[in-house]
N, C-alpha and C. Protein backbone atom coordinates (compact mmCIF):
# COMPACT_ATOMS: atom_id res chain seq x y z
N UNK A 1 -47.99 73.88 -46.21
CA UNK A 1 -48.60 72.61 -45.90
C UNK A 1 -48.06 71.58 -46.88
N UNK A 2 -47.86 70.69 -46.63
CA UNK A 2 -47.15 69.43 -47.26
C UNK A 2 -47.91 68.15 -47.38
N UNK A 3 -48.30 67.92 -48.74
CA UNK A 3 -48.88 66.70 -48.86
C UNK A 3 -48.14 65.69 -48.76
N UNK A 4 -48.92 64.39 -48.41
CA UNK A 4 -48.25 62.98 -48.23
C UNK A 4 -49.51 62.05 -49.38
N UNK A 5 -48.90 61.53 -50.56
CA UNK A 5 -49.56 60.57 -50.71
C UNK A 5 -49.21 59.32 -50.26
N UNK A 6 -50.41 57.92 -50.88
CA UNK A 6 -49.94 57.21 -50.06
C UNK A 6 -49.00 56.50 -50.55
N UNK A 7 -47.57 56.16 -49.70
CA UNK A 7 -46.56 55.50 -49.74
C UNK A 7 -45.70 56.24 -49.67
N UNK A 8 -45.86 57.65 -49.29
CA UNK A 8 -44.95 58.85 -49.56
C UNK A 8 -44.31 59.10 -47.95
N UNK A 9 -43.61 59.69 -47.51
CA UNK A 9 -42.76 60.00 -46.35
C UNK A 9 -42.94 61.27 -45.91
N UNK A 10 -43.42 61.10 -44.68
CA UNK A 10 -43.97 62.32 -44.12
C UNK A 10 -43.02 63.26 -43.20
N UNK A 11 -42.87 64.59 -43.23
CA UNK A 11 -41.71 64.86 -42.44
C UNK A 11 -42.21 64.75 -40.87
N UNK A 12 -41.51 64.66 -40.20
CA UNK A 12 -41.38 64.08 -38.61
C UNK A 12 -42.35 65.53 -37.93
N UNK A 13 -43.30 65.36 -37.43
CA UNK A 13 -44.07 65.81 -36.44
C UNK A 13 -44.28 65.24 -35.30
N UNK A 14 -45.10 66.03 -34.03
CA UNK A 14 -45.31 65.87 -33.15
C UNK A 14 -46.73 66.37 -32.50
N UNK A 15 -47.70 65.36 -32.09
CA UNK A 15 -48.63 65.67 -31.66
C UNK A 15 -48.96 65.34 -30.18
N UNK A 16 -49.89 65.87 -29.82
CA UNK A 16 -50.45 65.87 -28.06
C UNK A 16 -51.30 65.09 -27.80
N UNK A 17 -51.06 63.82 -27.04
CA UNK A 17 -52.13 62.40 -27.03
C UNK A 17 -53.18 63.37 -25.87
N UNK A 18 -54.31 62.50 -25.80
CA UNK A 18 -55.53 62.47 -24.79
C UNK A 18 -54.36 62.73 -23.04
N UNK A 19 -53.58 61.81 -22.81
CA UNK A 19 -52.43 61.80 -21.96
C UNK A 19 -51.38 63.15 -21.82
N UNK A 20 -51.76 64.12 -22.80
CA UNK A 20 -50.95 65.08 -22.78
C UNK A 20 -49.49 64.94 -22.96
N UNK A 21 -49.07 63.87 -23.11
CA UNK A 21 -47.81 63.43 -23.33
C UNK A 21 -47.62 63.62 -24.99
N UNK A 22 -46.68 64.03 -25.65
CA UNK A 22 -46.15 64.12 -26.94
C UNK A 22 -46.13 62.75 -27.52
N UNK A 23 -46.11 62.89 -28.57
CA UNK A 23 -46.05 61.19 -29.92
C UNK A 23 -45.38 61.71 -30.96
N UNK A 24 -44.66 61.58 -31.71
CA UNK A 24 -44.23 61.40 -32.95
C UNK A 24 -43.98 60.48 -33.97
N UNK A 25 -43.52 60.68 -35.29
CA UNK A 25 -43.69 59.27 -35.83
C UNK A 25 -43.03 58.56 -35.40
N UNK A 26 -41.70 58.58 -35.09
CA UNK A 26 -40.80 57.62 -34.35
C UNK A 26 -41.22 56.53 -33.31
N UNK A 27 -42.19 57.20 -32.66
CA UNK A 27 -43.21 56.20 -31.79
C UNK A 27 -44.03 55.59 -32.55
N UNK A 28 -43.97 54.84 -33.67
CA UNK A 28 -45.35 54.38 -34.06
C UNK A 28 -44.35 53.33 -35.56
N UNK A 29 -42.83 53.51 -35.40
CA UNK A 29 -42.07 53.56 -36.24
C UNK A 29 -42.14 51.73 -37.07
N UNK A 30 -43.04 50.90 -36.13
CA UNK A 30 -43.02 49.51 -36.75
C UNK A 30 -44.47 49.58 -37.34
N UNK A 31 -44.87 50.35 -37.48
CA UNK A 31 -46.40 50.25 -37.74
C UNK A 31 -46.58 51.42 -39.47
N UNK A 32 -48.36 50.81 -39.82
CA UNK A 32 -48.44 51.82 -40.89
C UNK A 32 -48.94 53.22 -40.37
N UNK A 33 -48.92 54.13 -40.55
CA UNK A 33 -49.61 55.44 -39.91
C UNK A 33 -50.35 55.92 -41.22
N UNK A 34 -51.88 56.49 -40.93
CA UNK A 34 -53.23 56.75 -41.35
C UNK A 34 -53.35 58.44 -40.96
N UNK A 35 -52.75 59.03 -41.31
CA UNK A 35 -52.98 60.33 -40.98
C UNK A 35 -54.29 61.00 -41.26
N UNK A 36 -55.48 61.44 -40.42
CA UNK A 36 -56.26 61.53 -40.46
C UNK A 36 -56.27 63.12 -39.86
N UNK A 37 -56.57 64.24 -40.78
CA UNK A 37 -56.44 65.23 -40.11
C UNK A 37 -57.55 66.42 -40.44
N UNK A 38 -58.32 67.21 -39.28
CA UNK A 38 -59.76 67.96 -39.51
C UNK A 38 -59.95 69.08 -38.85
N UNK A 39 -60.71 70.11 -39.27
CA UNK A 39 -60.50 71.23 -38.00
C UNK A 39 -60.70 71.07 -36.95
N UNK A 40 -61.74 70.19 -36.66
CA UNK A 40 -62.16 70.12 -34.91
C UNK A 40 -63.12 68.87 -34.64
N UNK A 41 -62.68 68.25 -33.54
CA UNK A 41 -63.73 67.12 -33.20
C UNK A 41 -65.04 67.20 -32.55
N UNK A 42 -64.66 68.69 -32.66
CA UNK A 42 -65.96 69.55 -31.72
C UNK A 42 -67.32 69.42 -32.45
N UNK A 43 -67.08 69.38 -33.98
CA UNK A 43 -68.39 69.39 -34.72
C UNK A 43 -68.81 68.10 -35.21
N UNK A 44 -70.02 67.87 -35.38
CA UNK A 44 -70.41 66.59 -35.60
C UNK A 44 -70.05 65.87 -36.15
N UNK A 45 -69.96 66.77 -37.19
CA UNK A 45 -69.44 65.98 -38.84
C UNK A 45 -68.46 65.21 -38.59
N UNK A 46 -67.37 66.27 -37.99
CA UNK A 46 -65.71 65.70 -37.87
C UNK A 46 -65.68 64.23 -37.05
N UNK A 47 -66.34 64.85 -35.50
CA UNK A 47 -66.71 63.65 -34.62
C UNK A 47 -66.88 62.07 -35.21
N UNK A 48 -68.24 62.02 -36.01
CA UNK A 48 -68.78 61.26 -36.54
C UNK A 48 -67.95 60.54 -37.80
N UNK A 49 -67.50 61.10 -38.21
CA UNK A 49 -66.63 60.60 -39.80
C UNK A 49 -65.17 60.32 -38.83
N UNK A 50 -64.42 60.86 -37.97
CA UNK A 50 -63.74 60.12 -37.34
C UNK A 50 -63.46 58.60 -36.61
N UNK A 51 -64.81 58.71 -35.96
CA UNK A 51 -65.23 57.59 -35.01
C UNK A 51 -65.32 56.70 -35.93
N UNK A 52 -65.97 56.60 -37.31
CA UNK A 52 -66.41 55.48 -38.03
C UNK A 52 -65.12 55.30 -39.14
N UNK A 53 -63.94 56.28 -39.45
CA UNK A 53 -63.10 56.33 -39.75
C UNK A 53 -62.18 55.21 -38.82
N UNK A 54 -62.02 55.32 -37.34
CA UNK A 54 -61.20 54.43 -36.66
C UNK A 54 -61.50 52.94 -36.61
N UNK A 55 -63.12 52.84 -36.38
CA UNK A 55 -63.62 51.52 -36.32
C UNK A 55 -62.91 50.94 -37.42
N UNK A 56 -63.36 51.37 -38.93
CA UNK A 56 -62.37 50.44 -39.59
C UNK A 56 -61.35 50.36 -40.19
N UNK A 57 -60.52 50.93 -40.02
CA UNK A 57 -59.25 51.17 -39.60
C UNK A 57 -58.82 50.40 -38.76
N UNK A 58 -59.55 50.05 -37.68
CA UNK A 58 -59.15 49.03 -36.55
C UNK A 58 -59.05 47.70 -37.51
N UNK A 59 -58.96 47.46 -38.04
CA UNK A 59 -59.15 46.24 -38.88
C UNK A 59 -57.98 45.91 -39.75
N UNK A 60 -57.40 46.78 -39.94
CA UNK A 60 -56.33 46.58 -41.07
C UNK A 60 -54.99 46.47 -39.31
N UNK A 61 -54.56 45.10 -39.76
CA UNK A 61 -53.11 44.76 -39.10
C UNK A 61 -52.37 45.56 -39.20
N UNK A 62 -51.50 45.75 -38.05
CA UNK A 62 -49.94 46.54 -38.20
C UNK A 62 -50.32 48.35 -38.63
N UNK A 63 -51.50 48.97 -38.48
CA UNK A 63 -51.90 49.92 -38.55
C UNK A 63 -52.37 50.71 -37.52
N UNK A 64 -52.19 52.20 -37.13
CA UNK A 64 -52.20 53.22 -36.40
C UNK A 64 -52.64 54.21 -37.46
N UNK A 65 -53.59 54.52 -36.86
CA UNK A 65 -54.41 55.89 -36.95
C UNK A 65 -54.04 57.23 -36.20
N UNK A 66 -53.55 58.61 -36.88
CA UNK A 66 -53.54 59.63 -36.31
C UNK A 66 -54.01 60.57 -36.53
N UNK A 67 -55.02 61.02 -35.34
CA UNK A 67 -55.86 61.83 -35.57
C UNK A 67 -55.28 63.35 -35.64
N UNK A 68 -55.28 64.30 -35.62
CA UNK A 68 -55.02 65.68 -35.73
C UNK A 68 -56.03 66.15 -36.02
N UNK A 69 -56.28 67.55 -34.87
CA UNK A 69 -56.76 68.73 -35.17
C UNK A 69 -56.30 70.04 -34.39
N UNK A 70 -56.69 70.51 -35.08
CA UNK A 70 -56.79 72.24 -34.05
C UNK A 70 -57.00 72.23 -32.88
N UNK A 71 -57.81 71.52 -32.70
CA UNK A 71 -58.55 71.68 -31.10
C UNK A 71 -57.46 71.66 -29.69
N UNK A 72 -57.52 71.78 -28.52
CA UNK A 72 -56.61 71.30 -27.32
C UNK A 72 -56.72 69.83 -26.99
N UNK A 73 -55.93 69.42 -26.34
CA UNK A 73 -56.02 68.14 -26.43
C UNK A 73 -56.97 67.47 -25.54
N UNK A 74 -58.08 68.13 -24.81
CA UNK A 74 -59.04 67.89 -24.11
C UNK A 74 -60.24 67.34 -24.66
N UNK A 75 -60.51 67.66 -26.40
CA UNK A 75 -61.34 67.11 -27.17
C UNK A 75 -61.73 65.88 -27.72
């Protein structure tokens, strides 16, 4: 597992949108990315600290949030 602090360079992954379609960083490549990552959105906790995680997050310009977890991408 590979940490990223912040300002640090993350190696190139690929995750599974709601759309089932693939994303990587390259897609997101004019923007800041917020890597936000948890075992599952299934549990409250995660749910909840996510959701209020994005709201403000939504706030900061030129910023993208990515969520990651374990789960399928149905969650």
């Amino acid at each position: 597992m590979a940490t990223v602090t912040s300002g640090g360079t993350a190696a190139d992954f690929t995750l599974t949108g709601k759309d089932l379609k693939d994303a990587g960083l390259e897609d997101f490549a004019s923007k800041r990315k917020v890597l936000n990552i948890m075992p599952s959105l299934e549990t409250p906790v995660c749910a909840k600290s996510t959701k209020v995680f994005n709201e403000k997050a939504a706030a900061l310009p030129g910023t993208v949030v990515l969520v990651g977890s374990a789960d399928l991408p149905f969650a």
